[in-house]
Protein backbone atom coordinates (compact mmCIF):
# COMPACT_ATOMS: atom_id res chain seq x y z
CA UNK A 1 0.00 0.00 0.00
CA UNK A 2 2.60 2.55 0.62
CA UNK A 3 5.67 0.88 -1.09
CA UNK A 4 7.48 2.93 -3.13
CA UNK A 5 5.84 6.52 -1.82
CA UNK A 6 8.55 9.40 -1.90
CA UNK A 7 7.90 12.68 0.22
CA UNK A 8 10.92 15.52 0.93
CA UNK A 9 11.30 16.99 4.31
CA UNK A 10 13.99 20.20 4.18
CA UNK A 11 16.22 21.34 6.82
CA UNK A 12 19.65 23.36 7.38
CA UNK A 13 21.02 21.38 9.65
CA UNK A 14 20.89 17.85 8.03
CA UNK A 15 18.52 15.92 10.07
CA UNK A 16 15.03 16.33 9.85
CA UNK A 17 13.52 16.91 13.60
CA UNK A 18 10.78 14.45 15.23
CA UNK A 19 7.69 16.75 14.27
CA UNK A 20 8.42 17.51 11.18
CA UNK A 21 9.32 14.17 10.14
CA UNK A 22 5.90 13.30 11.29
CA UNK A 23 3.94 15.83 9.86
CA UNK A 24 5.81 15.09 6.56
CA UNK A 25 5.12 11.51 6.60
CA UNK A 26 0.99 11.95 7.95
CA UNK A 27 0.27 14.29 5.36
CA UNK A 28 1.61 12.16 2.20
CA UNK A 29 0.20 9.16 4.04
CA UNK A 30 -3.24 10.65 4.15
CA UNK A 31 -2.75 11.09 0.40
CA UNK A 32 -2.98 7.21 -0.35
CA UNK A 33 -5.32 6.44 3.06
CA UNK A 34 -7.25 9.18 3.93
CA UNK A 35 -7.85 7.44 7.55
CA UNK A 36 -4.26 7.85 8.75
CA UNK A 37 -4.87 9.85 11.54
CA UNK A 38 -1.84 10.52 13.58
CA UNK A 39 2.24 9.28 13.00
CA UNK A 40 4.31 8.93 15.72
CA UNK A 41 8.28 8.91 15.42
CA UNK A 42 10.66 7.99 18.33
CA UNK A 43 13.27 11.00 17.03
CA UNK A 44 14.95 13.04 14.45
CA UNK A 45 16.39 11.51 11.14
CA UNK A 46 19.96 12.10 10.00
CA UNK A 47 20.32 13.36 6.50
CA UNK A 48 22.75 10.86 5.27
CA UNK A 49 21.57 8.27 2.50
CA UNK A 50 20.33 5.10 3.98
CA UNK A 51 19.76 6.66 7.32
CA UNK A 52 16.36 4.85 8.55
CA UNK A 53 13.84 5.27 11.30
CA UNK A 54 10.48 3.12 12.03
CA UNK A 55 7.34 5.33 12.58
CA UNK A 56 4.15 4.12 13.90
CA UNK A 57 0.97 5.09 12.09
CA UNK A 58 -2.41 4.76 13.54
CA UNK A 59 -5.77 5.05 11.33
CA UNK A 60 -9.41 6.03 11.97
CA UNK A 61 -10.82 3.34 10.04
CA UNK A 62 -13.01 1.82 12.80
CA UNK A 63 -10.59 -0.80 14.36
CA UNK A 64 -7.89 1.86 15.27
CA UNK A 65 -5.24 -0.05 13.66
CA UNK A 66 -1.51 0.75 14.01
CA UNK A 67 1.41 -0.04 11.49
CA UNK A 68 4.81 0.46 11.68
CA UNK A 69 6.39 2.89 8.56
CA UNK A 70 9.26 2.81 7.54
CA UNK A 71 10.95 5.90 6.88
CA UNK A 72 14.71 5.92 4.45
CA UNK A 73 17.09 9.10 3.13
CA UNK A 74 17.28 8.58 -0.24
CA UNK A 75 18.58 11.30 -1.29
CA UNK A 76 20.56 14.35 -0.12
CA UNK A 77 20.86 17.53 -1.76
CA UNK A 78 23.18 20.24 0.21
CA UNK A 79 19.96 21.05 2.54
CA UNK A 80 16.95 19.11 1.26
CA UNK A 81 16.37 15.82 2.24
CA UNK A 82 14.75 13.10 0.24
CA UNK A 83 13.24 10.09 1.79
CA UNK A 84 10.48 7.46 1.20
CA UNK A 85 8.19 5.61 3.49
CA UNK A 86 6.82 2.45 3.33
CA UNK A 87 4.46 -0.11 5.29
CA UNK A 88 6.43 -2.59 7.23
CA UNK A 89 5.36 -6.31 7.47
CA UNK A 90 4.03 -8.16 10.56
């Protein structure tokens, strides 16, 4: 379901903090599921390609289910930083 989707998060410092990381990553998720309702991220992320960091989603959809996102740099441009998120398994 979210395999493959690519948002960019900018900062001057080379790590994107903890609430904009998660603001980043709810908004393009509510772009493919309209019922994610809140993202939750235990900290910043490095900029540095391949840097990762597992988010937890949680959707109003009725059951309040909860999946774990994962969130990868891929791709590093002097201050913007590139990265994708996807649904983990299990």
């Amino acid at each position: 379901m979210l395999a493959g989707v690519a948002i960019t998060g900018c900062s001057s410092t080379g790590t994107v903090t903890k609430a904009n990381l998660e603001s980043d990553v709810l908004t393009q998720m509510q772009t493919v599921d309209p019922t994610t309702s809140v993202v939750t991220c235990p900290g910043d992320i490095e900029g540095k390609l391949g840097a990762t960091i597992t988010c937890e989603a949680s959707f109003d959809d009725g059951a309040n289910t909860k999946r774990a996102v994962l969130v990868e740099v891929v791709g590093v441009d002097g201050d913007k930083i590139e990265f994708s998120i996807k649904g983990k398994a299990g």
